[in-house]
N, C-alpha and C. Protein backbone atom coordinates (compact mmCIF):
# COMPACT_ATOMS: atom_id res chain seq x y z
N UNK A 1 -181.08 21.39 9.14
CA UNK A 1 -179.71 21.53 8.70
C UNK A 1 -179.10 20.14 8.54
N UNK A 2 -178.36 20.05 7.85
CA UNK A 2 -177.82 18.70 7.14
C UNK A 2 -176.28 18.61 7.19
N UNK A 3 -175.66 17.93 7.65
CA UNK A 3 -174.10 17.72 8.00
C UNK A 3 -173.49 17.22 6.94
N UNK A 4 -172.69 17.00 5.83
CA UNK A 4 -171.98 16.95 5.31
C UNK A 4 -170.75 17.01 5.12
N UNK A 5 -170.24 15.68 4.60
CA UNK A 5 -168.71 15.46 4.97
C UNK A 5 -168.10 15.31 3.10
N UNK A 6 -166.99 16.24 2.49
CA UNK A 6 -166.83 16.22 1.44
C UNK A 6 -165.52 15.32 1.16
N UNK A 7 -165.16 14.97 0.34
CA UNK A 7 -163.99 14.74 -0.30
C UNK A 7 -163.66 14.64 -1.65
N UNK A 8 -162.65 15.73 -1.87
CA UNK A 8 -162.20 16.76 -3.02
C UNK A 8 -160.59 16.09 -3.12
N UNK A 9 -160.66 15.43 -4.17
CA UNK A 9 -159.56 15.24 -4.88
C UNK A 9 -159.42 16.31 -6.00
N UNK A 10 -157.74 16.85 -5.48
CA UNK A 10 -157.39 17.75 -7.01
C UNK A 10 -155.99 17.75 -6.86
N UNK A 11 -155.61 18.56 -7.75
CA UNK A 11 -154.28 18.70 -8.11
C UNK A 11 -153.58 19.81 -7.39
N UNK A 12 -152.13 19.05 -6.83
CA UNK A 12 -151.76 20.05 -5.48
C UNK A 12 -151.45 21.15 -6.57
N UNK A 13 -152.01 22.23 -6.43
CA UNK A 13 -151.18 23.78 -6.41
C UNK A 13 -151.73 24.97 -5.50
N UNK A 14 -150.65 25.82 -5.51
CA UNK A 14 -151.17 26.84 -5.06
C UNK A 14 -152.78 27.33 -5.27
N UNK A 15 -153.36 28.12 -3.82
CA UNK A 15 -154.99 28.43 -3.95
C UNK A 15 -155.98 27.23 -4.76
N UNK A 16 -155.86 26.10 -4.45
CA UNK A 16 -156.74 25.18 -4.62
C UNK A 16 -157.45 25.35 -3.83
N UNK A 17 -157.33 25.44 -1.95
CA UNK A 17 -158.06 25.86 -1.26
C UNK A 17 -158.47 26.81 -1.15
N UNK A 18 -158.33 27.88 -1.79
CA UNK A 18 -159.34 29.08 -1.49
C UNK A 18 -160.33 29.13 -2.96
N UNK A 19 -160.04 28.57 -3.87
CA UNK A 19 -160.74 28.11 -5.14
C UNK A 19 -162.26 27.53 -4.66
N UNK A 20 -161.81 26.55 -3.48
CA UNK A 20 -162.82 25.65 -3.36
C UNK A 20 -163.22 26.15 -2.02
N UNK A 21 -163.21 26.97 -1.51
CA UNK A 21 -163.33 27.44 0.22
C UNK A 21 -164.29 28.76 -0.56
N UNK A 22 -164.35 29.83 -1.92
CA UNK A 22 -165.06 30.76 -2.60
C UNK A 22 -166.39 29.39 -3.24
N UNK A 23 -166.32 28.34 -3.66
CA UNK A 23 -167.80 27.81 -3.97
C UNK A 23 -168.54 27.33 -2.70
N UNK A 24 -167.72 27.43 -1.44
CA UNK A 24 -168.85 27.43 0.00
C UNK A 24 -169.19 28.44 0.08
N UNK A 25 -168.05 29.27 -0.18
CA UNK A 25 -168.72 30.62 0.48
C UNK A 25 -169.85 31.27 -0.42
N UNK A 26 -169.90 30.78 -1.68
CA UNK A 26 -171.10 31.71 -2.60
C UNK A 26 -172.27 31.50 -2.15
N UNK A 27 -172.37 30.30 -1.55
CA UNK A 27 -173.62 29.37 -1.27
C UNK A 27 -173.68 29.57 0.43
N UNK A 28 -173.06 30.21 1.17
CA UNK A 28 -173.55 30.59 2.42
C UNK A 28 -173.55 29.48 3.25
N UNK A 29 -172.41 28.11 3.12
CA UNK A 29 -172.62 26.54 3.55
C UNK A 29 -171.54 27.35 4.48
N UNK A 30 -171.86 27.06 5.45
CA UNK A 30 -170.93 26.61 6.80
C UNK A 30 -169.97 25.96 6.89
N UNK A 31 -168.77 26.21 7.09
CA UNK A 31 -167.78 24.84 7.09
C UNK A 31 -167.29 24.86 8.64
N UNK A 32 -167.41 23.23 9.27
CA UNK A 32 -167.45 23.30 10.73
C UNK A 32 -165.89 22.68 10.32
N UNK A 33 -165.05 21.90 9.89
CA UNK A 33 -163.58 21.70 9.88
C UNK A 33 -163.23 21.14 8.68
N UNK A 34 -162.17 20.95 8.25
CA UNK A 34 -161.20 20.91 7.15
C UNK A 34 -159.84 20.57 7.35
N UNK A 35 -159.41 19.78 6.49
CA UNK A 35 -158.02 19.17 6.55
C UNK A 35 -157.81 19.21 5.18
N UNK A 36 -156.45 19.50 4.95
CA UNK A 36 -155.63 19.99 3.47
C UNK A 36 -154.60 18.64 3.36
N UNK A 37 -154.36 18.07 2.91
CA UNK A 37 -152.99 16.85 2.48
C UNK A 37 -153.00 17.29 0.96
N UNK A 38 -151.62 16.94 0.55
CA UNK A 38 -151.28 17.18 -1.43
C UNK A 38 -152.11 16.64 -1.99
N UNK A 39 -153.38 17.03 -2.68
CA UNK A 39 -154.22 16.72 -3.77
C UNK A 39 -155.38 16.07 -2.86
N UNK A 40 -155.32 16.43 -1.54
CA UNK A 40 -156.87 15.91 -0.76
C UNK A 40 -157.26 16.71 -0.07
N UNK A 41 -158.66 17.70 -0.33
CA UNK A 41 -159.16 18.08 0.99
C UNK A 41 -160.86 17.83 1.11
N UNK A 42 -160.74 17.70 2.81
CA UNK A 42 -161.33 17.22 3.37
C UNK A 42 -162.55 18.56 4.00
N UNK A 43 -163.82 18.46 3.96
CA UNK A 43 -164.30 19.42 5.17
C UNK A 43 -165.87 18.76 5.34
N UNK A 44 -165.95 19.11 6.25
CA UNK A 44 -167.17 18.35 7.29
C UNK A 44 -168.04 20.20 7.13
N UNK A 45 -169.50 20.26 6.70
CA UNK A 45 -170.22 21.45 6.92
C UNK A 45 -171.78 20.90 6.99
N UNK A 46 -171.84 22.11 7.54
CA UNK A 46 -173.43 22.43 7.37
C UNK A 46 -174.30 23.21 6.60
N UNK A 47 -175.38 22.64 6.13
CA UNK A 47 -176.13 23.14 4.30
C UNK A 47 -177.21 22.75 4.90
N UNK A 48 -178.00 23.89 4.89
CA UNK A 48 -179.52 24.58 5.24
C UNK A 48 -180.14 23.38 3.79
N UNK A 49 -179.87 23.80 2.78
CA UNK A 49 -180.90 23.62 1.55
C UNK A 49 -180.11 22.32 0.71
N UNK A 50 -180.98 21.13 0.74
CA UNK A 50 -180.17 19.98 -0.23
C UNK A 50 -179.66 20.46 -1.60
N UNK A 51 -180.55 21.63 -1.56
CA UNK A 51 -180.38 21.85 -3.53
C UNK A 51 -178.72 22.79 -3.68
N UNK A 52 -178.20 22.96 -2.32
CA UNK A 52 -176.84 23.60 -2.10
C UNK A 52 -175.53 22.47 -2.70
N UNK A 53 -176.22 21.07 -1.89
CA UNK A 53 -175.29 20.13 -2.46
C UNK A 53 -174.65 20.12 -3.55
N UNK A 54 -175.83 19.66 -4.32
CA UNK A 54 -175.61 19.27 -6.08
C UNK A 54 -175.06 20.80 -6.49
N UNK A 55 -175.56 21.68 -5.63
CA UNK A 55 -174.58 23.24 -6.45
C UNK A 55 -173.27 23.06 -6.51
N UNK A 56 -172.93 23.23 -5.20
CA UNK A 56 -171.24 22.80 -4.80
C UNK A 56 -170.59 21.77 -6.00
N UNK A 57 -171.47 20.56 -5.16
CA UNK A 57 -170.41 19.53 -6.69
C UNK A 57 -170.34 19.78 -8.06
N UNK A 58 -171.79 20.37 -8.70
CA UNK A 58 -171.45 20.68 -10.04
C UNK A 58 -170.51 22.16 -10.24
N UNK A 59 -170.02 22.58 -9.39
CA UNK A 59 -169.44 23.86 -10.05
C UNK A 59 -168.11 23.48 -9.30
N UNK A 60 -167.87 22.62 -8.40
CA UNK A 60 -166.56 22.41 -8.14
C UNK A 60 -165.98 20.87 -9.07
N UNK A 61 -166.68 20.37 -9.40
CA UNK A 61 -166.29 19.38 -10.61
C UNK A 61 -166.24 19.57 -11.98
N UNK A 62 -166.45 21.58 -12.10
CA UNK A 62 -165.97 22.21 -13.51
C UNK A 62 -164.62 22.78 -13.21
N UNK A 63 -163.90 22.59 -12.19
CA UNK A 63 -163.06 23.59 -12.13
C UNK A 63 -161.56 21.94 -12.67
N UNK A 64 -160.90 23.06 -13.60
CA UNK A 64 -159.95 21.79 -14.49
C UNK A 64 -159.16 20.77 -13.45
N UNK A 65 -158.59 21.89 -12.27
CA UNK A 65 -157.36 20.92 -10.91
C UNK A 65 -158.50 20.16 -10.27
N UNK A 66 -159.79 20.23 -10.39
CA UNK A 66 -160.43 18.80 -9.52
C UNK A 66 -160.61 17.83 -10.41
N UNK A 67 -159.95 16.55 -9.46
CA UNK A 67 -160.31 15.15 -10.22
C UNK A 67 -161.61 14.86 -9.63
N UNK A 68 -161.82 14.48 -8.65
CA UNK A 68 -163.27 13.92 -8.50
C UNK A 68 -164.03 14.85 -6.63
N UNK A 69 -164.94 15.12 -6.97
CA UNK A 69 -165.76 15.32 -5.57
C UNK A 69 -167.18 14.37 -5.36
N UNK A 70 -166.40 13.91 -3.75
CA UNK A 70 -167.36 13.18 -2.89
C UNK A 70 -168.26 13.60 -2.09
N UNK A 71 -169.11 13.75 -1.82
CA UNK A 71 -169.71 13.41 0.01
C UNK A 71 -170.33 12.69 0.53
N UNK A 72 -170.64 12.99 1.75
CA UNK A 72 -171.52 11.83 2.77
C UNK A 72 -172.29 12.77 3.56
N UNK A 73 -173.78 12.25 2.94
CA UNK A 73 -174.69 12.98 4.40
C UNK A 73 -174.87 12.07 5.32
N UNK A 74 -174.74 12.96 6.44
CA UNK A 74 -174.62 12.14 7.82
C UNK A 74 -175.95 11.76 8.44
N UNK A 75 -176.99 12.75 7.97
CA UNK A 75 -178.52 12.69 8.01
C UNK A 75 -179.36 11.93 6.98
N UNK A 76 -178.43 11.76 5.85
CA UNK A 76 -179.38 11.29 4.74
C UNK A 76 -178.93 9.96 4.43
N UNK A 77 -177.82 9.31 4.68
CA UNK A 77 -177.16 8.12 5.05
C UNK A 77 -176.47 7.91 3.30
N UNK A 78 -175.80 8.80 2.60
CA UNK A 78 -176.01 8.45 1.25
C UNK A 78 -174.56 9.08 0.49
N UNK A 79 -173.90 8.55 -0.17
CA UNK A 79 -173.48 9.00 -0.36
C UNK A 79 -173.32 8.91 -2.16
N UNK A 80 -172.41 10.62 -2.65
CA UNK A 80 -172.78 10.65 -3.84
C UNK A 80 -171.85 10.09 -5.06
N UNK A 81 -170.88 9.28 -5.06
CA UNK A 81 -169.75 8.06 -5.72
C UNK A 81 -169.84 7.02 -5.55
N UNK A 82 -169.57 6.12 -6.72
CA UNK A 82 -169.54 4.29 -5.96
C UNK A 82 -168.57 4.15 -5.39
N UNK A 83 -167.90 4.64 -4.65
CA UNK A 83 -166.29 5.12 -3.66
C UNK A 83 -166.85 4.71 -2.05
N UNK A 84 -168.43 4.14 -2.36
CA UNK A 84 -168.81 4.29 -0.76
C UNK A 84 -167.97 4.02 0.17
N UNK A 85 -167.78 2.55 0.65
CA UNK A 85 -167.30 2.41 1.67
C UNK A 85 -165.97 2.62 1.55
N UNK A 86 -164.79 2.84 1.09
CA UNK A 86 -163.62 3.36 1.28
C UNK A 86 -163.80 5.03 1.68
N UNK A 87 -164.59 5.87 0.72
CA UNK A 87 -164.55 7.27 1.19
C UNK A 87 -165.30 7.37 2.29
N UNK A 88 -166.25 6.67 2.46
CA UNK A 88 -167.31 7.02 3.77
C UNK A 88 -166.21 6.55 4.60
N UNK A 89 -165.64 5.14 5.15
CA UNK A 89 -164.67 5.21 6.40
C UNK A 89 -163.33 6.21 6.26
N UNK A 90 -162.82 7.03 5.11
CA UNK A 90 -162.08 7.47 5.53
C UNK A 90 -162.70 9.15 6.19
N UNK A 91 -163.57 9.44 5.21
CA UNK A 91 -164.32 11.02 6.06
C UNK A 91 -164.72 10.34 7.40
N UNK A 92 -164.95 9.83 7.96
CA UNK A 92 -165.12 9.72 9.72
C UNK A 92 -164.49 9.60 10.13
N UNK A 93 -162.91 8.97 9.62
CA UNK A 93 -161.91 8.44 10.30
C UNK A 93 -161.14 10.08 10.06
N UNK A 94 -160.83 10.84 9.22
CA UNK A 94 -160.38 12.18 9.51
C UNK A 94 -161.07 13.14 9.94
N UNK A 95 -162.61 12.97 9.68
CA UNK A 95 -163.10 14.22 9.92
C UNK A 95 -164.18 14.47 11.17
């Protein structure tokens, strides 16, 4: 199992979070915590299968209110934006 820390920039409106809380849930990913701020959320999970990753981001980076999705595996040391070190210290520092 593989730990994963996301960060989802989008556009504040209503059910953004449950928009993006239905592409974990299709995929059966675990979400161990989450934090919501206007146009940022945050969640730290766990994903059995790497090939879950690249699912998540490509179907949550079709949806029009997301500007950009990040993560950081905590096992795989890697992360998937040239955003590294600003997004990597801020997912540890919130999440």
């Amino acid at each position: 199992m593989v730990t994963i820390r996301w960060d989802i920039k989008t556009i504040d409106r209503l059910s953004m979070v449950e928009d993006v809380l239905k592409e974990f849930s299709c995929r059966d990913i675990n979400i161990i915590s989450m934090k919501v701020t206007p146009g940022r959320i945050l969640i730290k999970s766990w994903c059995r299968h790497l090939q879950d990753i690249s699912s998540v981001q490509t179907c949550l980076n079709q949806h029009a209110d997301i500007i950009n999705v990040a993560y950081l595996s905590e096992n795989l040391s890697e992360l998937a934006t040239p955003e590294t070190d600003a997004t990597a210290l801020f997912l540890r520092h919130y999440l």
